[in-house]
Protein backbone atom coordinates (compact mmCIF):
# COMPACT_ATOMS: atom_id res chain seq x y z
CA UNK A 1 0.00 0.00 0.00
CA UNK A 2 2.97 2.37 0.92
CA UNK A 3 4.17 1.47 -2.19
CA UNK A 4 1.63 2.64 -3.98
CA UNK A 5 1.07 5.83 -2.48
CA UNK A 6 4.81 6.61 -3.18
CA UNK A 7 4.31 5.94 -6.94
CA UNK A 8 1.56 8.31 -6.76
CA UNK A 9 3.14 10.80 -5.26
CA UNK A 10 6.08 10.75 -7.99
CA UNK A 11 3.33 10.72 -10.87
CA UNK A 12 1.20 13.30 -9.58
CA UNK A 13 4.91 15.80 -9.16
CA UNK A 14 5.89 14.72 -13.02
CA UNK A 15 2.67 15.25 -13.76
CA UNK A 16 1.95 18.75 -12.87
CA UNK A 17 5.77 19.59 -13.39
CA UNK A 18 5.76 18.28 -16.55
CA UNK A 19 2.24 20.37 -17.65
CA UNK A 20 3.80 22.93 -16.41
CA UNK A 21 6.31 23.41 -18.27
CA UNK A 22 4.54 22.67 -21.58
CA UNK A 23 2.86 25.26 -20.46
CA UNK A 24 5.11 28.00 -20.14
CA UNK A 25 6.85 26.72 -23.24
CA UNK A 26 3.49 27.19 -24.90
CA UNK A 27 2.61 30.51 -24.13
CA UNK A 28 5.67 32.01 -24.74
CA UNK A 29 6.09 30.46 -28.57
CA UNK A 30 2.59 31.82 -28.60
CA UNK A 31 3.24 35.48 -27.34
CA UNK A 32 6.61 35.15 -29.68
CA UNK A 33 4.77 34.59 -32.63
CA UNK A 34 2.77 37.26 -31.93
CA UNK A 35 5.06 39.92 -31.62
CA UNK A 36 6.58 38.53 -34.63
CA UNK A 37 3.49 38.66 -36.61
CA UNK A 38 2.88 42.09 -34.86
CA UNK A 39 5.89 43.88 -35.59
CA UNK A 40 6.02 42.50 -39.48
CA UNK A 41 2.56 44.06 -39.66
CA UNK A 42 1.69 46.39 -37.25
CA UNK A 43 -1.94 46.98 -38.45
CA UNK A 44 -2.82 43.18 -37.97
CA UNK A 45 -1.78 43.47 -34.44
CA UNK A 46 -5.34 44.73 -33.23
CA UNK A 47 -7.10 41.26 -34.69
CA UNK A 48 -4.21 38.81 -33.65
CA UNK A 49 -4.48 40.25 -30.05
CA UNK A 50 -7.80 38.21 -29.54
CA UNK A 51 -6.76 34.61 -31.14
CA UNK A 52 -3.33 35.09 -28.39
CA UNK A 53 -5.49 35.36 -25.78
CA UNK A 54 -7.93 32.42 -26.78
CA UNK A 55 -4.84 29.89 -27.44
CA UNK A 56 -2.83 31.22 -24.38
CA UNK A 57 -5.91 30.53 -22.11
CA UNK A 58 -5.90 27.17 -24.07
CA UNK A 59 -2.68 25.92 -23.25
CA UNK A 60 -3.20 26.72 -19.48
CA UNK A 61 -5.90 25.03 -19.10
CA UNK A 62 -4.14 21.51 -20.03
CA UNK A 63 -2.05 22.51 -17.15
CA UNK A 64 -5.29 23.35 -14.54
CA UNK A 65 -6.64 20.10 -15.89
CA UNK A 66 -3.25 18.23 -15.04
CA UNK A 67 -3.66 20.14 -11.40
CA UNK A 68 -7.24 18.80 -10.77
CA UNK A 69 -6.12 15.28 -12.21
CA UNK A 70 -3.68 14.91 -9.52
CA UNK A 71 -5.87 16.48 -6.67
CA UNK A 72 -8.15 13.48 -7.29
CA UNK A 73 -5.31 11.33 -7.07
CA UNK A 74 -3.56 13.13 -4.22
CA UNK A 75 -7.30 13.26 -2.31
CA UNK A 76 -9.06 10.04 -3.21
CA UNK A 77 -6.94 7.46 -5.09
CA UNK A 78 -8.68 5.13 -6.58
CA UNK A 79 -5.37 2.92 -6.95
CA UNK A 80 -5.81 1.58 -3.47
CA UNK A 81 -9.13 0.30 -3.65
CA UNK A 82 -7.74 -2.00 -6.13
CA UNK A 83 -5.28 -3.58 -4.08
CA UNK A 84 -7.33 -4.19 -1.03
């Protein structure tokens, strides 16, 4: 059982590390493409500003949905049940 709960703990720290830093590494190829696109031509900057946002906010939320994944396994793992 401890053995178990160890495991979990590892997976659930490479988990939200690893979503983490997808994250980050998302957003910021994101926001670099955007000022690229944005300084190339300035006038389009005004309608990319909106599509950033949208795909910014969708990257993070892999990363909130990696959070609440391992909450549920942190709080109630269903891994144990198994072995009992």
């Amino acid at each position: 059982m401890a053995n178990v709960q160890s495991f979990t703990v590892i997976a659930i720290g490479l988990m939200i590390g690893l979503a983490g830093v997808g994250a980050a590494i998302g957003v910021a190829l994101v926001g670099a493409k955007f000022l690229e696109g944005a300084a190339r031509q300035p006038e389009s900057a005004a309608a990319l500003q909106p599509k950033l946002f949208l795909i910014a906010g969708l990257v993070d939320a892999i990363f909130i949905i990696a959070v609440g994944v391992g909450m549920f396994f942190a709080t109630g793992n269903p891994l144990l049940a198994a072995i009992k």
